[in-house]
N, C-alpha and C. Protein backbone atom coordinates (compact mmCIF):
# COMPACT_ATOMS: atom_id res chain seq x y z
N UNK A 1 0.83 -1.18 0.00
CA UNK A 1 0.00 0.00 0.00
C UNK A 1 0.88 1.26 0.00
N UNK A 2 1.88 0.93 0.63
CA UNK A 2 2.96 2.24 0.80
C UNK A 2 3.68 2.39 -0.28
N UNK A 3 3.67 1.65 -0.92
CA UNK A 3 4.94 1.88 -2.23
C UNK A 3 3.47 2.08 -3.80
N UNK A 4 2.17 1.52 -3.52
CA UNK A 4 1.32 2.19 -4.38
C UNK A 4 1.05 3.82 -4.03
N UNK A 5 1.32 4.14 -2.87
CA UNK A 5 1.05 5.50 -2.24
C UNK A 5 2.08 6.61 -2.96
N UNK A 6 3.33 5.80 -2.77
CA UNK A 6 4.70 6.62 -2.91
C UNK A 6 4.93 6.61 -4.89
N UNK A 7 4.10 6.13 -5.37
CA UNK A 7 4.36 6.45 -6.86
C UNK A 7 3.14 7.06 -7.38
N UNK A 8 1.96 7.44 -6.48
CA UNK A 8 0.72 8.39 -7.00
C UNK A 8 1.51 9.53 -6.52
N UNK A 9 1.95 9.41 -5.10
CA UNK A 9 2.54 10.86 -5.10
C UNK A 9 3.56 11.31 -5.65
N UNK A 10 4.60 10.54 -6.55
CA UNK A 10 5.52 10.70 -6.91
C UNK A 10 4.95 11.82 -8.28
N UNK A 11 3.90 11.17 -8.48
CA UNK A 11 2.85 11.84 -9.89
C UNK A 11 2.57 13.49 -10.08
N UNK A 12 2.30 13.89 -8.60
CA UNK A 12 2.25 15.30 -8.72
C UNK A 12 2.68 15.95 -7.71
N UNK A 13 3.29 15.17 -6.39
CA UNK A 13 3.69 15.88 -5.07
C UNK A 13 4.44 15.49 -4.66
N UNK A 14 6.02 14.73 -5.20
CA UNK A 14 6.87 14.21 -4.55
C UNK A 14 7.42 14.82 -3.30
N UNK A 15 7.18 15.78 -2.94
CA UNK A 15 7.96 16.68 -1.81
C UNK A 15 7.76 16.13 -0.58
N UNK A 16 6.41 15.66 -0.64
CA UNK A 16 6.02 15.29 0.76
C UNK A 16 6.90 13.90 1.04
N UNK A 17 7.19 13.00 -0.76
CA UNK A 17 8.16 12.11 0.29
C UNK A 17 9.06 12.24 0.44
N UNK A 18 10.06 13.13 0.21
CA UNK A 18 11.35 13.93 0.88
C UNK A 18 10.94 14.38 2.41
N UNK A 19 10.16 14.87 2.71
CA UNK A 19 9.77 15.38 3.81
C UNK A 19 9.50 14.70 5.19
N UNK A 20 9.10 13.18 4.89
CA UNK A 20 8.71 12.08 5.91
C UNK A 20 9.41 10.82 4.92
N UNK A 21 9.74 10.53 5.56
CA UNK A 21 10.71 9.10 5.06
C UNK A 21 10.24 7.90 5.38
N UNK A 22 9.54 7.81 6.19
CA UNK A 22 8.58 6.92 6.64
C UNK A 22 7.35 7.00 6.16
N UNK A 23 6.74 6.07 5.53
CA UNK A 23 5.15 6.28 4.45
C UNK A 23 3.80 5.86 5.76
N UNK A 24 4.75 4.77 6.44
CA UNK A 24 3.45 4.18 7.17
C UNK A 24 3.23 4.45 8.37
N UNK A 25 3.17 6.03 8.75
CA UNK A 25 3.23 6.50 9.90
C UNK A 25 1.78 7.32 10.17
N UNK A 26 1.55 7.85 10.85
CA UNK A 26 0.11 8.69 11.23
C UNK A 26 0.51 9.61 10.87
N UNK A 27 2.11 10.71 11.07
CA UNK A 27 1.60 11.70 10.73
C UNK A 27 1.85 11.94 9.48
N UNK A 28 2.17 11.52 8.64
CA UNK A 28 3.27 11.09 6.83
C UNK A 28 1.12 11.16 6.26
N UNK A 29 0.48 10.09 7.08
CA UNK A 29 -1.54 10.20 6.44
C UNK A 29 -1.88 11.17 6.63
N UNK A 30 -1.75 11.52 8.16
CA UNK A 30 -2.57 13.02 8.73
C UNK A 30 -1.92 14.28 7.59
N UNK A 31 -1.02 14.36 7.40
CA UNK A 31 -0.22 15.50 6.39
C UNK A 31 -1.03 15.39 4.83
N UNK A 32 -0.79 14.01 4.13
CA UNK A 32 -1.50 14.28 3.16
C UNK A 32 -2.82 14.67 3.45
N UNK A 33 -3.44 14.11 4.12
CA UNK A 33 -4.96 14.10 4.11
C UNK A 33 -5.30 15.19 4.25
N UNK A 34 -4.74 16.53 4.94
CA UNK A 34 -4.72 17.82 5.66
C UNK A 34 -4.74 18.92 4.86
N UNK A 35 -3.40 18.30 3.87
CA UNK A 35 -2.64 19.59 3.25
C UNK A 35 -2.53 18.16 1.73
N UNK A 36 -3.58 17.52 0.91
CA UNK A 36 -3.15 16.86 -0.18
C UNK A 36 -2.45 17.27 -1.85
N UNK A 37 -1.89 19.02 -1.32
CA UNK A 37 -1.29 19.04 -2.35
C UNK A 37 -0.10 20.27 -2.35
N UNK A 38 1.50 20.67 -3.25
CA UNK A 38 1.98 21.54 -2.66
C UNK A 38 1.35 22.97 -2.47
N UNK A 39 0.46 23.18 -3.07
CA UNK A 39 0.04 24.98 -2.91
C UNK A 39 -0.97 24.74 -1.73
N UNK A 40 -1.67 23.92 -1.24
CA UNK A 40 -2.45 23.86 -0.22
C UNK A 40 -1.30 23.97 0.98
N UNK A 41 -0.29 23.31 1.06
CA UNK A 41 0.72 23.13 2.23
C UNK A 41 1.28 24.76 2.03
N UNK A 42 1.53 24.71 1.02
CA UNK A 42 2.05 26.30 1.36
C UNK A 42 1.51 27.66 1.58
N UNK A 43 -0.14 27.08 1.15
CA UNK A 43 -0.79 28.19 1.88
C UNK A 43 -1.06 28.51 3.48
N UNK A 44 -0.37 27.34 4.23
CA UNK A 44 -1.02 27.29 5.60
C UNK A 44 0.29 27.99 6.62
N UNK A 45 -0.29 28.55 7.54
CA UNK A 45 0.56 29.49 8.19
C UNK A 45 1.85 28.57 8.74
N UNK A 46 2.68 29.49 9.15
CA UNK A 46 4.09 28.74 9.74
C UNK A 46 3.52 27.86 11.32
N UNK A 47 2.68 28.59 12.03
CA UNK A 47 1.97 28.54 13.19
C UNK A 47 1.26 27.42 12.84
N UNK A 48 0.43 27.34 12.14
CA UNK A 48 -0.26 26.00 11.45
C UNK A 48 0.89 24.47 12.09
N UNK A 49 1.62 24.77 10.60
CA UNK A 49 2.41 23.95 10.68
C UNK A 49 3.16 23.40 11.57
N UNK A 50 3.39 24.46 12.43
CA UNK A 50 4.06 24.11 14.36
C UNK A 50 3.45 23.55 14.70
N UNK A 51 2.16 23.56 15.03
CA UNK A 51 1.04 23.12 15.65
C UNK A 51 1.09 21.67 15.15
N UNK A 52 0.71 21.73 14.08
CA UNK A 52 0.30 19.78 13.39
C UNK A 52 1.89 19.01 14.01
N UNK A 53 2.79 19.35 13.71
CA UNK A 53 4.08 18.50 14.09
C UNK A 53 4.10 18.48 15.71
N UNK A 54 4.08 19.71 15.93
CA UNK A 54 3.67 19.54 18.03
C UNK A 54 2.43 18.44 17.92
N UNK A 55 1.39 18.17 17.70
CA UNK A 55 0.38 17.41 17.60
C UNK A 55 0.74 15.73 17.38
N UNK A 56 1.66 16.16 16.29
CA UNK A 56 2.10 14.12 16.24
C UNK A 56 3.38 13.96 16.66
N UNK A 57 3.80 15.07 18.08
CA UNK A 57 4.90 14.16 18.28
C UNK A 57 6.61 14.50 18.31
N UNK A 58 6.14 15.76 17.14
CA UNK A 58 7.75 15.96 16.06
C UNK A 58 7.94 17.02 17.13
N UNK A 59 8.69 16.93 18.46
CA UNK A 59 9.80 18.15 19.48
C UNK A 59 10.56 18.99 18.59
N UNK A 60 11.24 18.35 17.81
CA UNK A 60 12.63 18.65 17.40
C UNK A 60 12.69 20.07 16.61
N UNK A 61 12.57 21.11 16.90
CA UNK A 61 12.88 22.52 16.47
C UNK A 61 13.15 22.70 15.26
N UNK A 62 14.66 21.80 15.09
CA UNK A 62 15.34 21.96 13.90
C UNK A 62 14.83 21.53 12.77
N UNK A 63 14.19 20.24 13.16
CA UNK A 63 13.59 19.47 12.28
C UNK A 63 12.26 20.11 11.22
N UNK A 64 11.52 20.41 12.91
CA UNK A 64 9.99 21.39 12.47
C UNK A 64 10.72 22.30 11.07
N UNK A 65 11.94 23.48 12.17
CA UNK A 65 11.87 24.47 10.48
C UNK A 65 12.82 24.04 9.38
N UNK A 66 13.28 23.05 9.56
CA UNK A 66 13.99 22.99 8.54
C UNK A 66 12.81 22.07 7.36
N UNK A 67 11.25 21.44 7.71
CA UNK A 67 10.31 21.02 6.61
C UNK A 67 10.00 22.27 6.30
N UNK A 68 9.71 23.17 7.37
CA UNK A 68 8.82 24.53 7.03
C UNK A 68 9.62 25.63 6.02
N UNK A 69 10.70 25.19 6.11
CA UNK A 69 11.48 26.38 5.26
C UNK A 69 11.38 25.32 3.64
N UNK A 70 11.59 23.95 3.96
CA UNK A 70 11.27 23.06 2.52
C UNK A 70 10.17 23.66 1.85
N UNK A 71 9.18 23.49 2.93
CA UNK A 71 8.11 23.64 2.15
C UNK A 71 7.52 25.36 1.64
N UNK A 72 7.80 26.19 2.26
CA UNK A 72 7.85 27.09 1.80
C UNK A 72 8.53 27.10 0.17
N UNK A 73 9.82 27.07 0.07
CA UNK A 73 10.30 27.07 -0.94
C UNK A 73 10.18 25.85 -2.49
N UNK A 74 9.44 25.30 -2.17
CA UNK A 74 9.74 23.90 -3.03
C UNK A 74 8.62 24.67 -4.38
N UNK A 75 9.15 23.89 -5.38
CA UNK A 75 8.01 24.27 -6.92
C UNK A 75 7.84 23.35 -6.92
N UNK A 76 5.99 23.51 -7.32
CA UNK A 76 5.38 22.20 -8.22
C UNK A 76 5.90 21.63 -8.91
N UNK A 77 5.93 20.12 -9.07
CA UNK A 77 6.20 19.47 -10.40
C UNK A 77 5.47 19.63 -11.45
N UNK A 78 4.23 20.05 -11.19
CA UNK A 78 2.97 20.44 -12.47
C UNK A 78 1.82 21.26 -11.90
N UNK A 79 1.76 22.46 -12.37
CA UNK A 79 0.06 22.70 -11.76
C UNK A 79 -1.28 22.35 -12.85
N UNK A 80 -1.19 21.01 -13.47
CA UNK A 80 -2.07 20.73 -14.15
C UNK A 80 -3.22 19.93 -13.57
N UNK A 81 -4.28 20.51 -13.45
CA UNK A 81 -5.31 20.06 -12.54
C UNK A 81 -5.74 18.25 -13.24
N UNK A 82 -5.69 18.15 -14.17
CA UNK A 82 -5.69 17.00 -14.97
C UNK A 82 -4.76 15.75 -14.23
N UNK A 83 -3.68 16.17 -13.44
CA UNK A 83 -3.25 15.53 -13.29
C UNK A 83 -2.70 15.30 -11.53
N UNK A 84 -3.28 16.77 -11.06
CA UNK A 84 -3.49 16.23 -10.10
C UNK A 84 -4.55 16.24 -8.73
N UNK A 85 -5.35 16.62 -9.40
CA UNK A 85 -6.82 15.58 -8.90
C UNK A 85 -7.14 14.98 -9.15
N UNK A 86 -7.00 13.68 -9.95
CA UNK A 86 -6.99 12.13 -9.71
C UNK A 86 -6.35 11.61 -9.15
N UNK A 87 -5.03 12.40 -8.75
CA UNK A 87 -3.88 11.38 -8.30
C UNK A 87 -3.86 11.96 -6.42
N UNK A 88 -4.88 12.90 -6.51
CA UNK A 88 -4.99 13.76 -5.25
C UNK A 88 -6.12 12.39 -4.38
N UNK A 89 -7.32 12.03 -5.46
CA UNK A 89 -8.33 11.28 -4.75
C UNK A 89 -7.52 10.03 -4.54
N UNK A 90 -6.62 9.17 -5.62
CA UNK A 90 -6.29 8.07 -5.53
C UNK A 90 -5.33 8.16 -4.17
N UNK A 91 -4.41 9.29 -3.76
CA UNK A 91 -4.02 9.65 -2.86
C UNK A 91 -4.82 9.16 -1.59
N UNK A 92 -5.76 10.01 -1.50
CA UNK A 92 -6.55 10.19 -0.42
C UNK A 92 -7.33 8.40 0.10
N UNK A 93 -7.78 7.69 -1.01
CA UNK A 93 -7.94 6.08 -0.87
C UNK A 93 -7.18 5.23 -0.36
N UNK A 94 -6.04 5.42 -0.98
CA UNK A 94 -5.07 4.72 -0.40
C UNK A 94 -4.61 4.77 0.84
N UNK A 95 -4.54 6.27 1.33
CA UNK A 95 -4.20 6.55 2.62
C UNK A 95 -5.19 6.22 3.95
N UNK A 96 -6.35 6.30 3.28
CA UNK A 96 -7.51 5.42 4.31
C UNK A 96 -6.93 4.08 4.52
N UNK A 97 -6.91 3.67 3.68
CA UNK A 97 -6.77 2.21 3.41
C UNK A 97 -5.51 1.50 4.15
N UNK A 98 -4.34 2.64 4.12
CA UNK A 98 -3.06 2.15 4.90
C UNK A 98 -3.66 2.33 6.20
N UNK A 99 -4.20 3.38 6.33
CA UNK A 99 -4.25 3.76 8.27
C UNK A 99 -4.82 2.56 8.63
N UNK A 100 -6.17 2.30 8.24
CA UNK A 100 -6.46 0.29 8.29
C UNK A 100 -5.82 -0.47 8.59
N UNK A 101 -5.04 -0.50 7.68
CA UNK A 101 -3.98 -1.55 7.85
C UNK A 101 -2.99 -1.18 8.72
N UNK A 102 -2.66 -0.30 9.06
CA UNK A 102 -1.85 -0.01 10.54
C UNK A 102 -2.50 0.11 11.63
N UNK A 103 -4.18 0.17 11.91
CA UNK A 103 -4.88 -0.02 13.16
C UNK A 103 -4.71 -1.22 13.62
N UNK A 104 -4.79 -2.27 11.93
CA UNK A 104 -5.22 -3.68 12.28
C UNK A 104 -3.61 -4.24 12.98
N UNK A 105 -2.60 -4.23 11.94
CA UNK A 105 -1.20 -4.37 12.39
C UNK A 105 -1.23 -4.05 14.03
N UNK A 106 -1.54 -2.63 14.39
CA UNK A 106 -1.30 -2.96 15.78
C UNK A 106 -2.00 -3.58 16.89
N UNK A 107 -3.30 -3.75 16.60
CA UNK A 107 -4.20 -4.20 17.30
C UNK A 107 -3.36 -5.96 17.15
N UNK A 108 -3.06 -6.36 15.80
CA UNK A 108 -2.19 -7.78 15.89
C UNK A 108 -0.75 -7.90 16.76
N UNK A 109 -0.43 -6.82 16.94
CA UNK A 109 0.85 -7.02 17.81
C UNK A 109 0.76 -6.94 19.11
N UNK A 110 -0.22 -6.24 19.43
CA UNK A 110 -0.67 -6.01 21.07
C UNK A 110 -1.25 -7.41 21.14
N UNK A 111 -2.04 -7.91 20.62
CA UNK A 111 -2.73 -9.36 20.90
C UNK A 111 -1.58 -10.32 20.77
N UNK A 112 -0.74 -9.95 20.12
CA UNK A 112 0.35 -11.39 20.03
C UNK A 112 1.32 -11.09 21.29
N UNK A 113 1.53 -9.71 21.85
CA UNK A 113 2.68 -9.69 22.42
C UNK A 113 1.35 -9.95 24.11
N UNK A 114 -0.05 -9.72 24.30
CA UNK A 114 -0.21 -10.16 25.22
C UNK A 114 -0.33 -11.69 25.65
N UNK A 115 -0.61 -12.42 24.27
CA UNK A 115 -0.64 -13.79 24.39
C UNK A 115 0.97 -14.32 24.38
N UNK A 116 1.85 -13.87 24.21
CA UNK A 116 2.76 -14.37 24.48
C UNK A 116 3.04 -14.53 25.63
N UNK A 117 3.17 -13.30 26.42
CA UNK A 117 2.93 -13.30 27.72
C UNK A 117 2.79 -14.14 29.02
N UNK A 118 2.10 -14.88 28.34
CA UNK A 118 1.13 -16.26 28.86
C UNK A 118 1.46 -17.23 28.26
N UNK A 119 2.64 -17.80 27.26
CA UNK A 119 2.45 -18.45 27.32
C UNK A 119 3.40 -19.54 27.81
N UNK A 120 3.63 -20.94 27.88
CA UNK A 120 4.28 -21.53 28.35
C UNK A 120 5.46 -21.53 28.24
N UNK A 121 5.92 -21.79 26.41
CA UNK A 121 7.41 -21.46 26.15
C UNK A 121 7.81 -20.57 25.82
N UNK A 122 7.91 -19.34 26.66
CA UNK A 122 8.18 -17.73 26.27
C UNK A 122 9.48 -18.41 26.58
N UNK A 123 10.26 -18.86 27.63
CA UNK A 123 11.28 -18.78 28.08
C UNK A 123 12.17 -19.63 26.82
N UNK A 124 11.26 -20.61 26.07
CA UNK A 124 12.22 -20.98 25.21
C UNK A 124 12.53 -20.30 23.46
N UNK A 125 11.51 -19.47 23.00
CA UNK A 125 11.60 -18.11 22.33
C UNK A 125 12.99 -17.31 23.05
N UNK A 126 12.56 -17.13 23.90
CA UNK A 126 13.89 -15.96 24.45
C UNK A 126 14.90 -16.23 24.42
N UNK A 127 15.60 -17.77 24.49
CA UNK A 127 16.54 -17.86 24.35
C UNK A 127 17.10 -18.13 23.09
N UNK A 128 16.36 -17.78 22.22
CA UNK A 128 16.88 -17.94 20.66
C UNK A 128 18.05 -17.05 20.32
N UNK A 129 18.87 -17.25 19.46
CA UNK A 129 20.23 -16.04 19.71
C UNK A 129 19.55 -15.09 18.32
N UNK A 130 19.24 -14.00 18.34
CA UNK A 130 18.91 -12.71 17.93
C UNK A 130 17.57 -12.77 18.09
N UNK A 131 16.72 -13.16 18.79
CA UNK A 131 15.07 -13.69 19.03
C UNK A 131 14.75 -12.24 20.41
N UNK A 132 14.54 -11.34 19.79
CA UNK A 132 14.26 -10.09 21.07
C UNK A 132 13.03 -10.08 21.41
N UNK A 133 12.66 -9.10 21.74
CA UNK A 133 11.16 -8.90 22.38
C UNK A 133 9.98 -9.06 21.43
N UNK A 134 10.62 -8.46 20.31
CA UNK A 134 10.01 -8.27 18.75
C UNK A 134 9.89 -9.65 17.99
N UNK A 135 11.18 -10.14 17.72
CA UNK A 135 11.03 -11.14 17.28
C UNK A 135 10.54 -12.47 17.49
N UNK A 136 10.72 -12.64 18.82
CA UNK A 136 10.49 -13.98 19.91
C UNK A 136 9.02 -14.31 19.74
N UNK A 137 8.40 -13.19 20.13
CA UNK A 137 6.62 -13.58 19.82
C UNK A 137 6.10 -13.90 18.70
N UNK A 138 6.80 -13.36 17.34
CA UNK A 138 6.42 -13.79 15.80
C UNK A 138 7.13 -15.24 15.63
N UNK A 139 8.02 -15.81 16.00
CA UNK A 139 8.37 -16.99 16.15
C UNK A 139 7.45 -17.77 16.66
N UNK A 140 7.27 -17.68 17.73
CA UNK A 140 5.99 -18.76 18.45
C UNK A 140 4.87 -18.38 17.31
N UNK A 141 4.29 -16.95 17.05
CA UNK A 141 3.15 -17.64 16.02
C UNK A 141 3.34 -18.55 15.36
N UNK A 142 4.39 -18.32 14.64
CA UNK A 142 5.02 -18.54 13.22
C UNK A 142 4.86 -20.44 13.50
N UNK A 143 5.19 -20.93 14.64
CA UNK A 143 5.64 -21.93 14.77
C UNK A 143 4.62 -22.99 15.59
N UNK A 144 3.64 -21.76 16.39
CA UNK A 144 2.73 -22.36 17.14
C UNK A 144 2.91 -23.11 18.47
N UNK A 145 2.17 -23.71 19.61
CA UNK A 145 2.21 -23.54 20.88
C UNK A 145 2.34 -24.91 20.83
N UNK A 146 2.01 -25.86 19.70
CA UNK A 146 1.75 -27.26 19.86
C UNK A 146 3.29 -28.37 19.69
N UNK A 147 3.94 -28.70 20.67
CA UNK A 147 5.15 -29.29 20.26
C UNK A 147 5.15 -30.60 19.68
N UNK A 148 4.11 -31.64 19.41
CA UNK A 148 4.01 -32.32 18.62
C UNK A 148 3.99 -32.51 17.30
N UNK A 149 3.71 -30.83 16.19
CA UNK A 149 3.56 -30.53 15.52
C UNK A 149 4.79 -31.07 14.31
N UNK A 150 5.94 -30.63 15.10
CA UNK A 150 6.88 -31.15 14.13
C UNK A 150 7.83 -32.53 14.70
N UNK A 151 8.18 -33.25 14.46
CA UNK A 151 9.06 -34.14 14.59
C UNK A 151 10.08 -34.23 14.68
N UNK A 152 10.76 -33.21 14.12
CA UNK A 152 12.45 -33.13 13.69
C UNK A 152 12.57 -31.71 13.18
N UNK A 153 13.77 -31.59 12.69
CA UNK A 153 14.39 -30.25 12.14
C UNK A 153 14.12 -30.03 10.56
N UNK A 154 14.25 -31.01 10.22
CA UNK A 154 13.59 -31.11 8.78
C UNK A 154 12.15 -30.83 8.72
N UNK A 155 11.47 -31.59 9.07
CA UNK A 155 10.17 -31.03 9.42
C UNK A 155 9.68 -29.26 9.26
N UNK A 156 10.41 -28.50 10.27
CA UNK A 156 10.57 -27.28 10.55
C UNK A 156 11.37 -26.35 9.10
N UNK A 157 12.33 -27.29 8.54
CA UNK A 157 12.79 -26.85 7.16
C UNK A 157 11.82 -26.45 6.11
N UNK A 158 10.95 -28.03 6.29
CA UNK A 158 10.15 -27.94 5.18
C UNK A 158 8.86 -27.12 5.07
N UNK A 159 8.32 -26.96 6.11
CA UNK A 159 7.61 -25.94 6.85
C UNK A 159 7.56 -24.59 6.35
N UNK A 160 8.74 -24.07 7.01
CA UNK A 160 9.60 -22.84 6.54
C UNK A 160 9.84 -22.61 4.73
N UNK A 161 9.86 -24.00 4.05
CA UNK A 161 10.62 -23.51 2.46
C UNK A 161 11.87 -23.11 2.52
N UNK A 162 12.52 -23.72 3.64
CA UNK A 162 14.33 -23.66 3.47
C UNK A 162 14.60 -24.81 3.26
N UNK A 163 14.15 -26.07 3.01
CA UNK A 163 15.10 -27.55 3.48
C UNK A 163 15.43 -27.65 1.57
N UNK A 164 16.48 -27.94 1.80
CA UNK A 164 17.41 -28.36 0.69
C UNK A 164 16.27 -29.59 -0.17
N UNK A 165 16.49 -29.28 -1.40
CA UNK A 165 15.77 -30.78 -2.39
C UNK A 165 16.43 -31.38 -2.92
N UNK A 166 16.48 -32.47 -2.94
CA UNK A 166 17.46 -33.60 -3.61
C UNK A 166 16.67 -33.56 -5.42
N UNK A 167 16.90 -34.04 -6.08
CA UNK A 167 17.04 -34.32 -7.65
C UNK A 167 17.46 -34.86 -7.82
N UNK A 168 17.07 -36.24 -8.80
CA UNK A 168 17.87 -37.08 -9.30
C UNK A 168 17.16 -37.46 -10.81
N UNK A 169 17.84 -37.85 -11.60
CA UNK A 169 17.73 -38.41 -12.89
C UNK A 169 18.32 -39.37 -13.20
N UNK A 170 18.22 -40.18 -13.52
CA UNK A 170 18.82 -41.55 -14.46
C UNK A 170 19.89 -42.05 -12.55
N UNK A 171 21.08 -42.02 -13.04
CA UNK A 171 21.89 -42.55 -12.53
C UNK A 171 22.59 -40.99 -11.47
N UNK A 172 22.58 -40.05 -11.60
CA UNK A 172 22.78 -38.22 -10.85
C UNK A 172 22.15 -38.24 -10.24
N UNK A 173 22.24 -37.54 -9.45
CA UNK A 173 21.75 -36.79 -8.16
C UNK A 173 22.06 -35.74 -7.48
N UNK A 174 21.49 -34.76 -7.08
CA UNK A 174 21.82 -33.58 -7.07
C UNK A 174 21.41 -32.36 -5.56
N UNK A 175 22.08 -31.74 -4.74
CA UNK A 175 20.79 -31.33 -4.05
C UNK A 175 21.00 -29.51 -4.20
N UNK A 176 19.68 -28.97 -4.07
CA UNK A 176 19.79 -27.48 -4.20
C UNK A 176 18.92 -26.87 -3.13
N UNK A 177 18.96 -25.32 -3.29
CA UNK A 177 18.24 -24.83 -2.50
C UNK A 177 16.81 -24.62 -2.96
N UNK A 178 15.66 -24.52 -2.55
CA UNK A 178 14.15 -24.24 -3.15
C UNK A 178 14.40 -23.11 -3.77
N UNK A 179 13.93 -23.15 -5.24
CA UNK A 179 13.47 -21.87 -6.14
C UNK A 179 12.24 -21.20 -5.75
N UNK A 180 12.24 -20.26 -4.95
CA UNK A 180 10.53 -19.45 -4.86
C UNK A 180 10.36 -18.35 -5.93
């Protein structure tokens, strides 16, 4: 959704993705959605603009004026209305559509990281070597609570789509890694 986002805007407002580097954030939506094009952003007061970045977060002084002086100064890539109010609405869809998908994303990580919590083999997640707070709980999904499930290490290979495949023909034989 973020990389369909980042080539509508590339269409008539690339500035904004110079401006937030991060696509899948609240305030990268709240910005387009606010201000969806450059002469709208630059019509809005400097005070404005303090305000919305104090609002999601952004302390950093330098940071604040050094977008505000961007955006002040930046030229359209086109002021052809043809081209960008379609790409203003397709804008605006998409960006619903991500915030969705980042409510749902977190509402899935809070539920995984409270069921982890609880569950029996947290302690053996944790001791995985690079398996952190982050990772440890997507493992147990990934792998599930049931230890009967797999049998062996191969098992878990094949599972995964890492275990090596043998090939053979006539009298050869061969082994490789899976083509995905």
């Amino acid at each position: 959704m973020s990389n369909r986002l980042t080539a509508t805007l590339k269409n008539y407002y690339p500035h904004a993705l110079e401006w937030f580097k991060e696509k899948d954030t609240l305030i990268f939506c709240d910005f387009i959605l606010k201000w969806p094009d450059l002469r709208s952003v630059q019509r809005a007061r400097k005070s404005t603009l303090t305000h919305f970045f104090h609002a999601h977060h952004v302390r950093y002084g330098d940071v604040i004026d050094q977008r505000i002086e961007s955006i002040k100064s930046a030229h359209p890539l086109t002021d052809d209305p043809g081209v960008i109010i379609p790409n203003q609405l397709l804008a605006k869809g998409l960006i619903e559509q991500l915030k969705t998908f980042m409510m749902a994303i977190d509402e899935h990580d809070l539920e995984i990281k409270q069921r982890y919590k609880g569950c029996q083999d947290q302690i053996v997640f944790d001791s995985l070597p690079g398996a952190g707070p982050v990772f440890a709980p997507r493992l147990l999904v990934a792998f599930g609570e049931n230890r009967e499930r797999y049998q062996g290490a191969n098992e878990i290979q094949r599972y995964a789509g890492i275990a090596p495949v043998l090939e053979r023909s006539g009298n050869q034989s061969w082994t490789h890694w899976r083509f995905i």
